[in-house]
PDB file of N, CA and C in Angstrom:
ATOM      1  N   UNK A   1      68.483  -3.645 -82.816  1.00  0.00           N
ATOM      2  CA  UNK A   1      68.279  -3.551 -84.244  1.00  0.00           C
ATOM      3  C   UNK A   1      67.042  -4.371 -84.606  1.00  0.00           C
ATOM      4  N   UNK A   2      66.407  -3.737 -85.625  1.00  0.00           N
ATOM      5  CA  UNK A   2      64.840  -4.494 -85.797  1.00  0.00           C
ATOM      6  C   UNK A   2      65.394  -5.907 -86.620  1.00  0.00           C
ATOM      7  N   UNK A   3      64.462  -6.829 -86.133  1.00  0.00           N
ATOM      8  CA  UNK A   3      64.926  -7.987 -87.425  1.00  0.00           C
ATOM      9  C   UNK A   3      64.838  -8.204 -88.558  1.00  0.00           C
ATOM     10  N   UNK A   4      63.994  -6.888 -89.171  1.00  0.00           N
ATOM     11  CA  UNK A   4      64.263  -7.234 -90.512  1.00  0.00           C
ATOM     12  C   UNK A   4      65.471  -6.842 -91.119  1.00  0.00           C
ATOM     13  N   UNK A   5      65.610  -5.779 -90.216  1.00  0.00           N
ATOM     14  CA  UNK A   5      67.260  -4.985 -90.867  1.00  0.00           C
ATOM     15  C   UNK A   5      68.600  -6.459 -90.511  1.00  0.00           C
ATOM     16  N   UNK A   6      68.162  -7.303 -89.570  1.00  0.00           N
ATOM     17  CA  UNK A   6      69.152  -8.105 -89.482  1.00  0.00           C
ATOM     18  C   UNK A   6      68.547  -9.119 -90.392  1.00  0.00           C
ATOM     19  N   UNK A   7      67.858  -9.908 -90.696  1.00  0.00           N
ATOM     20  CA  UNK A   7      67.584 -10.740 -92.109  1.00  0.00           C
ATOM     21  C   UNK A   7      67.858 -10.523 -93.114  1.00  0.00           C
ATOM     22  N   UNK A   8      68.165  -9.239 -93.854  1.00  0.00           N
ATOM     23  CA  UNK A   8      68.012  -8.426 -94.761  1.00  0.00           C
ATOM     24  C   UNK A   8      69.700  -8.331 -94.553  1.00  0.00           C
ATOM     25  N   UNK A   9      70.441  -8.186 -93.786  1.00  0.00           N
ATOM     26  CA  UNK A   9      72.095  -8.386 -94.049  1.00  0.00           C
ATOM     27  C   UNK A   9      72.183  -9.518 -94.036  1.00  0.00           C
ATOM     28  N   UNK A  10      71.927 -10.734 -93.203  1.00  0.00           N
ATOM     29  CA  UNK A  10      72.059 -12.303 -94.082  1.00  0.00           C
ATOM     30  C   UNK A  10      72.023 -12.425 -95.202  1.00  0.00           C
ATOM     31  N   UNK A  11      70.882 -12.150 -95.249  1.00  0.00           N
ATOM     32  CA  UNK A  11      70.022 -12.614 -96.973  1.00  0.00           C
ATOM     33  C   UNK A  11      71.447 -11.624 -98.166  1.00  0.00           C
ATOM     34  N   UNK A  12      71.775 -10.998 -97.956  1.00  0.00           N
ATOM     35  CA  UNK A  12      72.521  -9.767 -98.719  1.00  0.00           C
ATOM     36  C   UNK A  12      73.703 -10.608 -98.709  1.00  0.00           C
ATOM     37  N   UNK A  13      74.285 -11.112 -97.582  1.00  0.00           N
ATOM     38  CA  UNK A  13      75.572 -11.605 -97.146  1.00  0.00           C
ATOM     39  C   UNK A  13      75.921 -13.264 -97.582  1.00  0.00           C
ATOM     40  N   UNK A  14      74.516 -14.019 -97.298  1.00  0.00           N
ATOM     41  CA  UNK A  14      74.656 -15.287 -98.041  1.00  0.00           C
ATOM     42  C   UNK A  14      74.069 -15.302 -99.433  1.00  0.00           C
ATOM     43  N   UNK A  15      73.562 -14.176-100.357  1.00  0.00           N
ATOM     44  CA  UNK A  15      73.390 -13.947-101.515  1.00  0.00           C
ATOM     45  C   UNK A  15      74.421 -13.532-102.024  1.00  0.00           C
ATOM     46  N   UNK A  16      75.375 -12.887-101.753  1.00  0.00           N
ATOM     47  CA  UNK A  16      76.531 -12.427-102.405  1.00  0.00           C
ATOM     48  C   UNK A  16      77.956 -13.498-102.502  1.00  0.00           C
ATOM     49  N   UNK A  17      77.924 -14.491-101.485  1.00  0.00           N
ATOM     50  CA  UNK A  17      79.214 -15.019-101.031  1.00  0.00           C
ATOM     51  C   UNK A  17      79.005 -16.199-102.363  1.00  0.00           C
ATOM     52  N   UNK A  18      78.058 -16.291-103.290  1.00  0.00           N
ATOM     53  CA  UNK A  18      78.359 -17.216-104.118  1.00  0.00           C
ATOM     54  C   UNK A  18      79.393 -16.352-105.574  1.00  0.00           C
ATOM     55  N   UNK A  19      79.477 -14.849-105.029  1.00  0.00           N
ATOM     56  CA  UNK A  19      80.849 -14.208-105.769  1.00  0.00           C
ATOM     57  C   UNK A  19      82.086 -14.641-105.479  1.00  0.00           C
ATOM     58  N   UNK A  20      82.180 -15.108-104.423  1.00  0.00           N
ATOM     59  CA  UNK A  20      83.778 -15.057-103.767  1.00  0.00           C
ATOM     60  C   UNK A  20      84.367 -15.813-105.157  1.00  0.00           C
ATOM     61  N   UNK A  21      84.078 -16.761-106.079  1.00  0.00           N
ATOM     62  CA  UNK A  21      85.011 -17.669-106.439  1.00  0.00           C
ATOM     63  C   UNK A  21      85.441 -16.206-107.798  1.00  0.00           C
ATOM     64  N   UNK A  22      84.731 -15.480-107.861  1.00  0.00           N
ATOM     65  CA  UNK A  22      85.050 -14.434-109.273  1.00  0.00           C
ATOM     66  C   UNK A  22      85.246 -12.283-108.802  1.00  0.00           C
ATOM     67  N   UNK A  23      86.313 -12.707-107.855  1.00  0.00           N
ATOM     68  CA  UNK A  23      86.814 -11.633-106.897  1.00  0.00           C
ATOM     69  C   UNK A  23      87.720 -11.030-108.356  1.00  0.00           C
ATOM     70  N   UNK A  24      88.228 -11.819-109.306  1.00  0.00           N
ATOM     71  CA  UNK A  24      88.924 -10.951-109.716  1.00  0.00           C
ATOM     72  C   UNK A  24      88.352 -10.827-110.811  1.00  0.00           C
ATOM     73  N   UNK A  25      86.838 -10.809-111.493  1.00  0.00           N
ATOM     74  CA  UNK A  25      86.559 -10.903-112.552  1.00  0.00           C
ATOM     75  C   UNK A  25      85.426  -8.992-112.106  1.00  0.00           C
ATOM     76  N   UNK A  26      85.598  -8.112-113.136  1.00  0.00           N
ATOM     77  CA  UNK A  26      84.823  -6.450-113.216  1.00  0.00           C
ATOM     78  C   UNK A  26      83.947  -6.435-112.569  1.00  0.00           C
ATOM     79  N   UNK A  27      82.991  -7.447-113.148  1.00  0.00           N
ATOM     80  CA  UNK A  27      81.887  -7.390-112.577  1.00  0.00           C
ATOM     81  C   UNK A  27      80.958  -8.908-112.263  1.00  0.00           C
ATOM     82  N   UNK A  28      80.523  -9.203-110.964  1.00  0.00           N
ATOM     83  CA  UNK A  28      80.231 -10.729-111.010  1.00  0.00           C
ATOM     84  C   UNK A  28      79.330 -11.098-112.091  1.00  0.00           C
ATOM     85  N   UNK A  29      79.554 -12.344-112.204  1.00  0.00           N
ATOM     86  CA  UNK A  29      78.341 -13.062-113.137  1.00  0.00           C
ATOM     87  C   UNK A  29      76.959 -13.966-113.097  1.00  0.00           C
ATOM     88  N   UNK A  30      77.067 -14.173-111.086  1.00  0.00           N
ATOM     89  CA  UNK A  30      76.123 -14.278-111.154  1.00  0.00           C
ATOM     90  C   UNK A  30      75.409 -13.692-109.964  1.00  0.00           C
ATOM     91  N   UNK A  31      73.713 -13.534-109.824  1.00  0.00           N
ATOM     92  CA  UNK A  31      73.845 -13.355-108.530  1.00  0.00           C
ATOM     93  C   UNK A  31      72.523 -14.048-108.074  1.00  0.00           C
ATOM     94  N   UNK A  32      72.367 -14.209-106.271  1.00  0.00           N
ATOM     95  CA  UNK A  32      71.536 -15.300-105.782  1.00  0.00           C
ATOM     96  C   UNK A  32      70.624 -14.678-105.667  1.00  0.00           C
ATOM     97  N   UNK A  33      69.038 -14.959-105.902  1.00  0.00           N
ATOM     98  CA  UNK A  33      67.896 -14.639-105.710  1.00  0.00           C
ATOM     99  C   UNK A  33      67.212 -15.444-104.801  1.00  0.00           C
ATOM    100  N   UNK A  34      66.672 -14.963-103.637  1.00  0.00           N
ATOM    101  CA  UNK A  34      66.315 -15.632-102.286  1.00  0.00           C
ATOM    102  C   UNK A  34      65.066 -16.460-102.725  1.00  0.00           C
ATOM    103  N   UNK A  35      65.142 -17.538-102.450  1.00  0.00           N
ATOM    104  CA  UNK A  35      63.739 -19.031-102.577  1.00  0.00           C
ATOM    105  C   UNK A  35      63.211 -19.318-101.218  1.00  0.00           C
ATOM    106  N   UNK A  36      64.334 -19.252-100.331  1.00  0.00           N
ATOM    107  CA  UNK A  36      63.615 -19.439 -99.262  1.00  0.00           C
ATOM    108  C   UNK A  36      64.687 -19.261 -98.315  1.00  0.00           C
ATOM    109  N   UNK A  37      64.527 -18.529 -97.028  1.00  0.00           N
ATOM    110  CA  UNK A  37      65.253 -18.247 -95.724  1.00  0.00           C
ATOM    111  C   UNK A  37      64.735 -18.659 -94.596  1.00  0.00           C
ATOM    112  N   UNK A  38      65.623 -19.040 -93.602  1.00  0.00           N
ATOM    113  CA  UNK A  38      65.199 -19.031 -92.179  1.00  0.00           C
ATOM    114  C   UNK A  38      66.127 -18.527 -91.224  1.00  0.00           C
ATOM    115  N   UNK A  39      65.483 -17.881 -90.465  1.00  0.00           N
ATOM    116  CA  UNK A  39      66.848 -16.544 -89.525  1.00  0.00           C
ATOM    117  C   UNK A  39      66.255 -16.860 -88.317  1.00  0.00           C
ATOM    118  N   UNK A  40      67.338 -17.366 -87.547  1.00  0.00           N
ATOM    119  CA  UNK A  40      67.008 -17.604 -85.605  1.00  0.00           C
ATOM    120  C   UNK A  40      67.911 -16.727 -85.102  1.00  0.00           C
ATOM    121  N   UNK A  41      67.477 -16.077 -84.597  1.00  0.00           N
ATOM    122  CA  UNK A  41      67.618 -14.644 -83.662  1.00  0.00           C
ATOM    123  C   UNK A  41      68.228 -15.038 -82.102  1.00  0.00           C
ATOM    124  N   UNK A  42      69.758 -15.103 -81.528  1.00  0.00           N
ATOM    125  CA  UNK A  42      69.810 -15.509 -80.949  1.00  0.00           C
ATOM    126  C   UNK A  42      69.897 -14.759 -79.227  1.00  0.00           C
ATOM    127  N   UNK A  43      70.403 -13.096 -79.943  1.00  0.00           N
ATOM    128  CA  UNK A  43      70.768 -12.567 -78.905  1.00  0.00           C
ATOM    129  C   UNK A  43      70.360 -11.232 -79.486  1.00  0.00           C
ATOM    130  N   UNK A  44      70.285  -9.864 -78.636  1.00  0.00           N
ATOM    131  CA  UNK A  44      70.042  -8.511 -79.206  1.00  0.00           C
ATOM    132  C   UNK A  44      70.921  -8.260 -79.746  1.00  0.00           C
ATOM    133  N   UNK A  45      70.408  -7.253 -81.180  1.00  0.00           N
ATOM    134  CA  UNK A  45      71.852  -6.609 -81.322  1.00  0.00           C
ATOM    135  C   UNK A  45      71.835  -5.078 -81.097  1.00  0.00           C
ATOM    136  N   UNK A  46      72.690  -4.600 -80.781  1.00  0.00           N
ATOM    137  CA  UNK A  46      72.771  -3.157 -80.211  1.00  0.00           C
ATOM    138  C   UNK A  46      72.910  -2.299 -81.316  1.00  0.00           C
ATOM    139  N   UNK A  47      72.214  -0.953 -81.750  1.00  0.00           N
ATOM    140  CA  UNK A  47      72.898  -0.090 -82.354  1.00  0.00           C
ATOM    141  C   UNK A  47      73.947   0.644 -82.150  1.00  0.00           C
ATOM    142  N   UNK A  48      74.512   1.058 -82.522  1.00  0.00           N
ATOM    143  CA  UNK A  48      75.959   1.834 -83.191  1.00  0.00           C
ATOM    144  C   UNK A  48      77.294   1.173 -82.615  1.00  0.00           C
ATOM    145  N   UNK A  49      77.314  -0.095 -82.957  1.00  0.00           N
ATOM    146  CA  UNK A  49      78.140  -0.735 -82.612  1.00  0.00           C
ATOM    147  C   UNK A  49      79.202  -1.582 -84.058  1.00  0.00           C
ATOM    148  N   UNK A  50      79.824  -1.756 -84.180  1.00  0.00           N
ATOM    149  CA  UNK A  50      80.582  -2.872 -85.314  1.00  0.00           C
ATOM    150  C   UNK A  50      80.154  -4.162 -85.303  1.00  0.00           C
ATOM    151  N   UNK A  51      79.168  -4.558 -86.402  1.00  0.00           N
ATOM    152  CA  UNK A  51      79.137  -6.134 -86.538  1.00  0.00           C
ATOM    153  C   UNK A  51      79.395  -6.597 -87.592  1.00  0.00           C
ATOM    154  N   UNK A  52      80.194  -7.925 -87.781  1.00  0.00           N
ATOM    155  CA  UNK A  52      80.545  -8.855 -88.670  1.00  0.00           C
ATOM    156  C   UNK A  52      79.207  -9.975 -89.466  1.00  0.00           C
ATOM    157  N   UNK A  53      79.285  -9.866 -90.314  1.00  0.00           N
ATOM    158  CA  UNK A  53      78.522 -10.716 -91.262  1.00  0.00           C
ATOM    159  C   UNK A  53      79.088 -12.115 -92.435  1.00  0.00           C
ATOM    160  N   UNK A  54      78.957 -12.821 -91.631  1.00  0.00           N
ATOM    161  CA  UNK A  54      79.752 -13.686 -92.607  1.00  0.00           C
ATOM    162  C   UNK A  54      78.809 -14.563 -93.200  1.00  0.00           C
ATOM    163  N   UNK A  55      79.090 -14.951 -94.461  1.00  0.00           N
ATOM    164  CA  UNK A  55      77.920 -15.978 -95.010  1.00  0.00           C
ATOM    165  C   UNK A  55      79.158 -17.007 -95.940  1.00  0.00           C
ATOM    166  N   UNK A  56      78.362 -18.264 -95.798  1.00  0.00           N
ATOM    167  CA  UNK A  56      78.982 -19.259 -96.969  1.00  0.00           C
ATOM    168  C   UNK A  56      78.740 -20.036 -97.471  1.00  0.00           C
ATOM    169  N   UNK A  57      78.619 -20.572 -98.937  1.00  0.00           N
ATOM    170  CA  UNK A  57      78.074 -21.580 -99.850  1.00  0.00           C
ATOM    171  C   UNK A  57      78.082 -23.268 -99.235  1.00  0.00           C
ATOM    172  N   UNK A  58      77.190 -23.535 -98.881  1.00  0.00           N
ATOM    173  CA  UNK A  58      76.853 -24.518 -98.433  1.00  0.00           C
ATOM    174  C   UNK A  58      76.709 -26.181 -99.712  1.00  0.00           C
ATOM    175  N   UNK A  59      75.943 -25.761-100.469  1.00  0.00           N
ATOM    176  CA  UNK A  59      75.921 -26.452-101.667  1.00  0.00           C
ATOM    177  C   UNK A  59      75.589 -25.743-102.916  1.00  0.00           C
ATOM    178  N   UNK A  60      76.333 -26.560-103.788  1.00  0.00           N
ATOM    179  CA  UNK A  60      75.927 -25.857-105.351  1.00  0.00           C
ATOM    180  C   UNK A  60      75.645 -26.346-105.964  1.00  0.00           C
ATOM    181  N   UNK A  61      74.830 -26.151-106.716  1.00  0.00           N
ATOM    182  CA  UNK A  61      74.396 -26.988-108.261  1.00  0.00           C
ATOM    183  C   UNK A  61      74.207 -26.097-109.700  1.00  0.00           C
ATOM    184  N   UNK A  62      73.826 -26.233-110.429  1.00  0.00           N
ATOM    185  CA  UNK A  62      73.658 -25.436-111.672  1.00  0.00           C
ATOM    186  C   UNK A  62      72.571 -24.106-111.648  1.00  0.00           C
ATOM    187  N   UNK A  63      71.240 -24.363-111.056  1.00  0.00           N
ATOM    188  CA  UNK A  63      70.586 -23.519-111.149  1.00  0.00           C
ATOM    189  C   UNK A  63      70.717 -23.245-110.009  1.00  0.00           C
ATOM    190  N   UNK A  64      70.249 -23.574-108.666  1.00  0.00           N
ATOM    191  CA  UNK A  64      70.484 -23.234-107.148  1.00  0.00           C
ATOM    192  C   UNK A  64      71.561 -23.261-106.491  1.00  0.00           C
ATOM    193  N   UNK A  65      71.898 -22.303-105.197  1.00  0.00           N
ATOM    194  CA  UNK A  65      72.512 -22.848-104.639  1.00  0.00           C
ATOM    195  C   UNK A  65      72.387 -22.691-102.704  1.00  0.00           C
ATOM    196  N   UNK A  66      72.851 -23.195-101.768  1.00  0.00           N
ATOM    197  CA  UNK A  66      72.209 -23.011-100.560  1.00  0.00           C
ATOM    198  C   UNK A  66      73.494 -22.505 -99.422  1.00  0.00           C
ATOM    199  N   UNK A  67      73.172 -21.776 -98.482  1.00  0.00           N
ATOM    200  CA  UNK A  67      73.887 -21.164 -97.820  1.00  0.00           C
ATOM    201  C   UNK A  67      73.871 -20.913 -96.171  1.00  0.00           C
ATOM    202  N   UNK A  68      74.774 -20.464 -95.384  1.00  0.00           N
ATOM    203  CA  UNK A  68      74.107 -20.329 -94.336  1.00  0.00           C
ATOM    204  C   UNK A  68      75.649 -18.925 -93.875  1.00  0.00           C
ATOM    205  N   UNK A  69      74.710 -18.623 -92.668  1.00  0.00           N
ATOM    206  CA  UNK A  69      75.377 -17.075 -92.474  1.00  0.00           C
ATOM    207  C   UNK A  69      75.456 -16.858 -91.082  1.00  0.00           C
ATOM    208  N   UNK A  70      76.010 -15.916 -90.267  1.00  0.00           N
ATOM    209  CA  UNK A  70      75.535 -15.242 -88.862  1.00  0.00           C
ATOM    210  C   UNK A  70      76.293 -14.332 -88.660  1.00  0.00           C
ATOM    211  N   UNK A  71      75.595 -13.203 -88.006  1.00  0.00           N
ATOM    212  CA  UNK A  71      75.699 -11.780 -87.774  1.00  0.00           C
ATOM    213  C   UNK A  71      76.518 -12.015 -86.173  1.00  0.00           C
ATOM    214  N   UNK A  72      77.182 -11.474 -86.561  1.00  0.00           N
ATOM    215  CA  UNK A  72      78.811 -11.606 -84.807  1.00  0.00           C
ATOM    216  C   UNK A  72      78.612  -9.960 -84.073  1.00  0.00           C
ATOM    217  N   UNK A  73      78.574  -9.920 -82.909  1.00  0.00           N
ATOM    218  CA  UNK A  73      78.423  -9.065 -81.993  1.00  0.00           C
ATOM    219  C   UNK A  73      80.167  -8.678 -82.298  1.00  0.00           C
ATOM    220  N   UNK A  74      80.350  -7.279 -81.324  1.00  0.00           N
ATOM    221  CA  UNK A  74      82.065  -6.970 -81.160  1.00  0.00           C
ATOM    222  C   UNK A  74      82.599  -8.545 -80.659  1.00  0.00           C
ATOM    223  N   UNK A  75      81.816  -9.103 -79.520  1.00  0.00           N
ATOM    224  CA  UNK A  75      82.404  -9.872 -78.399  1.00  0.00           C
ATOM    225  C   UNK A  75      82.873 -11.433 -79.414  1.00  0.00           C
ATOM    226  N   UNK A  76      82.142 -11.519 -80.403  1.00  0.00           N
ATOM    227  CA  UNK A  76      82.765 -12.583 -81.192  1.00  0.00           C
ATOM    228  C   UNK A  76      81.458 -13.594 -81.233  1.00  0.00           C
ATOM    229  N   UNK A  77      80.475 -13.476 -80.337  1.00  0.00           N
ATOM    230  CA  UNK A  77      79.276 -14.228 -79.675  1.00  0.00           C
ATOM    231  C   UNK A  77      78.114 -13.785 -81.482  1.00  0.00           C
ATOM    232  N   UNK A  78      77.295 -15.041 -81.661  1.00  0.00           N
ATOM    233  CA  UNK A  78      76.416 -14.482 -82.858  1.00  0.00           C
ATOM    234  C   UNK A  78      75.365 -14.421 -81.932  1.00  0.00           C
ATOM    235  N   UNK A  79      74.623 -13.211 -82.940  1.00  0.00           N
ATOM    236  CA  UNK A  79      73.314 -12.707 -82.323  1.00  0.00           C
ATOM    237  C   UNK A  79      72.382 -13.218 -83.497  1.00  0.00           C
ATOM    238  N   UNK A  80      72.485 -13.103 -84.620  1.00  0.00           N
ATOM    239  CA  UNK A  80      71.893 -14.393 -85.266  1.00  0.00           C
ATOM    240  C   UNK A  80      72.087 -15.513 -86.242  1.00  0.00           C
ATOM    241  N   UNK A  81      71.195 -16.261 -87.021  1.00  0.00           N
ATOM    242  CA  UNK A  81      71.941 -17.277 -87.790  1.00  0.00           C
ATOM    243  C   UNK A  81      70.839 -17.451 -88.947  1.00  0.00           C
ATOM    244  N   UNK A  82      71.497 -17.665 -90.244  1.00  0.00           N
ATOM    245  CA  UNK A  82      70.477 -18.101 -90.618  1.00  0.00           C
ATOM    246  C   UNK A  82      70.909 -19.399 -92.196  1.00  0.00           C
ATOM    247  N   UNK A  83      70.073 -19.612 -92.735  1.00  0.00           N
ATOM    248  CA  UNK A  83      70.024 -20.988 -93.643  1.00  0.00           C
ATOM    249  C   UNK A  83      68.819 -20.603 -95.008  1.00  0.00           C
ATOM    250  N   UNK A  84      70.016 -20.419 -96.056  1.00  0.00           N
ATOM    251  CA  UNK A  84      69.099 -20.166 -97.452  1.00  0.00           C
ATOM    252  C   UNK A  84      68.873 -20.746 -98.499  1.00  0.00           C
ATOM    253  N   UNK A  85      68.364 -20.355 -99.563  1.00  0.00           N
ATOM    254  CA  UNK A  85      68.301 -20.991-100.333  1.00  0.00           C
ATOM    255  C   UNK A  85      68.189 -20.057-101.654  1.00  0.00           C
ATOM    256  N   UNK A  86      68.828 -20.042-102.676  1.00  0.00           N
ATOM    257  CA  UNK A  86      68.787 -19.360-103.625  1.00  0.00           C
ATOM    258  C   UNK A  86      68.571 -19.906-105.187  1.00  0.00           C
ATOM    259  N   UNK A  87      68.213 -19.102-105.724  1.00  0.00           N
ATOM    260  CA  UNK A  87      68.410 -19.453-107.554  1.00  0.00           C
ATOM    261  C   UNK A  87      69.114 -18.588-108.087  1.00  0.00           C
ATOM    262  N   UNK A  88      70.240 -19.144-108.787  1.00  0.00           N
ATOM    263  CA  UNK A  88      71.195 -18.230-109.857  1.00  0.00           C
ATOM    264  C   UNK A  88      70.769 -17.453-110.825  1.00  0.00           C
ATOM    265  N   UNK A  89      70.989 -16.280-111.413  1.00  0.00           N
ATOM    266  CA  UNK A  89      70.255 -15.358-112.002  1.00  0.00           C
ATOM    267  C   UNK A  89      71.263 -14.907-112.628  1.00  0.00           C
ATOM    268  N   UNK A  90      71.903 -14.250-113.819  1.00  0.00           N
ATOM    269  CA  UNK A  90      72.943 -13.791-114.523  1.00  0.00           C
ATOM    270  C   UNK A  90      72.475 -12.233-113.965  1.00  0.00           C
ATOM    271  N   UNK A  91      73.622 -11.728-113.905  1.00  0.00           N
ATOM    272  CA  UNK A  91      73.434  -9.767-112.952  1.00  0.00           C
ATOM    273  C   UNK A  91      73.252  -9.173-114.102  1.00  0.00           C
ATOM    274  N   UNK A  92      73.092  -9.419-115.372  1.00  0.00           N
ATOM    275  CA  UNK A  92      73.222  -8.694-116.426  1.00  0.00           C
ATOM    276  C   UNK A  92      71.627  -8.348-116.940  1.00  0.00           C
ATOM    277  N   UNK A  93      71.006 -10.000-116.001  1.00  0.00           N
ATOM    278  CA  UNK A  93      69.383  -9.746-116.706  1.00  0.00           C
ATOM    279  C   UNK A  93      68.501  -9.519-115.616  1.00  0.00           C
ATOM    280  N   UNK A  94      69.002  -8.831-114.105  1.00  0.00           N
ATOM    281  CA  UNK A  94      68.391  -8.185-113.506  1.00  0.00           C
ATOM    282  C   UNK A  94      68.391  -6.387-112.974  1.00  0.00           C
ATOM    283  N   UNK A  95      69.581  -6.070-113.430  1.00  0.00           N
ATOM    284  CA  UNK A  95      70.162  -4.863-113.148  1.00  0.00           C
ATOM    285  C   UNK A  95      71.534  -4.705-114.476  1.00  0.00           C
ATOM    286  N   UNK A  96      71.447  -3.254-114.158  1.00  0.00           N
ATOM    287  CA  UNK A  96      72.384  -1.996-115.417  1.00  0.00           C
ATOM    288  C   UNK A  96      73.174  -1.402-114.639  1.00  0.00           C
ATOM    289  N   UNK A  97      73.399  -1.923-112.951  1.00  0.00           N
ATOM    290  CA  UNK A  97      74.076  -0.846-112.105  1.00  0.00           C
ATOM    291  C   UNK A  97      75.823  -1.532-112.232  1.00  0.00           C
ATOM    292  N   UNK A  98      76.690  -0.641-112.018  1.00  0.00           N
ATOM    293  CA  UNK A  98      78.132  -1.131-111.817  1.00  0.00           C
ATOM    294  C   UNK A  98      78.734  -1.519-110.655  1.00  0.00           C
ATOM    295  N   UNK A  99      78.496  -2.471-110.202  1.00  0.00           N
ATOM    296  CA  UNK A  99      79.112  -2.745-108.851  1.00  0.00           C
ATOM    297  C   UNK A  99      80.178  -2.456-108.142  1.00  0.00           C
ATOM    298  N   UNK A 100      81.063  -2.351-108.902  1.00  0.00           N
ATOM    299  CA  UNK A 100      82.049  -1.953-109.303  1.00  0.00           C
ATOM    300  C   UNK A 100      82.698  -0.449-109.184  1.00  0.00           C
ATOM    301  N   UNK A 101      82.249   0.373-109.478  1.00  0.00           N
ATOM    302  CA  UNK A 101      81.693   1.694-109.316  1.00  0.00           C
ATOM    303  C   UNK A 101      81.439   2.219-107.754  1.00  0.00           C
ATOM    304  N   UNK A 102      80.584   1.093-107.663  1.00  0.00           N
ATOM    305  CA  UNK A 102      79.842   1.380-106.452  1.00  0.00           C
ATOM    306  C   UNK A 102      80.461   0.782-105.043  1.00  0.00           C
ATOM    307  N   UNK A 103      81.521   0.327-105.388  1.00  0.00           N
ATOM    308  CA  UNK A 103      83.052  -0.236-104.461  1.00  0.00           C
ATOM    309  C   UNK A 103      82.596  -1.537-103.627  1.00  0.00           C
ATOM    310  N   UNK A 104      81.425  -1.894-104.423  1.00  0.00           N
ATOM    311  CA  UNK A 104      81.257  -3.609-104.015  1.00  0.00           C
ATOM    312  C   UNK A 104      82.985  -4.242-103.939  1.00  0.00           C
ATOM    313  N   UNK A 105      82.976  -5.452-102.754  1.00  0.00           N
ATOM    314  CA  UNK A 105      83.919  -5.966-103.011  1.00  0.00           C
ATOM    315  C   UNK A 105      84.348  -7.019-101.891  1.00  0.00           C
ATOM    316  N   UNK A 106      84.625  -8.443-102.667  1.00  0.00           N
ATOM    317  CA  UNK A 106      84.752  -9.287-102.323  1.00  0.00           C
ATOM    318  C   UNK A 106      86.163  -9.878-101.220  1.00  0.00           C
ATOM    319  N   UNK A 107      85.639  -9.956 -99.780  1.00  0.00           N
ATOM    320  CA  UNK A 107      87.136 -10.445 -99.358  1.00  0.00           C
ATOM    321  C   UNK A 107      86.624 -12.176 -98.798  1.00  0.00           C
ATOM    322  N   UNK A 108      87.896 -12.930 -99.081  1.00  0.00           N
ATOM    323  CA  UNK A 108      88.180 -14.294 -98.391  1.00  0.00           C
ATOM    324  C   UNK A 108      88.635 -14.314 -97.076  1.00  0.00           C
TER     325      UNK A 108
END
């Protein structure tokens, strides 16, 4: 898999996980806008295979917040890792789409 397609599910995966705390609220309220990333690539990843993406809030504050993530092979082994940094943005004043709709959805 090329690396941007694997940066680009981090970045997606530790941008989103600052929803988890509002799983039961229509539509989230806020969402992370990338400031700065770093992704270490540890192993290949294969196409057409099942991989796991997990990301999680590292620190929070009012306007920012920072994260870190890694993409899991079947075998359980990560193929990469990475460490972000975001700014909070209300979803209302960047996008009109329904997430919701669109079967976004948050698991713990």
């Amino acid at each position: 898999m090329h690396g941007g397609v694997i940066t680009a599910v981090l970045d997606e995966t530790i941008g989103r996980a600052i929803n988890i705390g509002e799983y039961d609220m229509e539509i989230p309220s806020v969402w992370g806008v990338t400031v700065e990333l770093n992704v270490q690539f540890h192993k290949p990843v294969p196409l057409d295979v099942e991989l796991t993406a997990v990301g999680r809030i590292t620190e929070e504050r009012e306007r920012f917040f920072e994260g870190t993530g890694e993409l899991l092979l079947p075998s359980g082994d990560v193929a990469a890792s990475c460490v972000g940094k975001y700014v909070k943005l209300d979803l209302t004043q960047i996008t009109d789409f329904d997430p919701v709709a669109l079967g976004w959805q948050v698991y713990e």
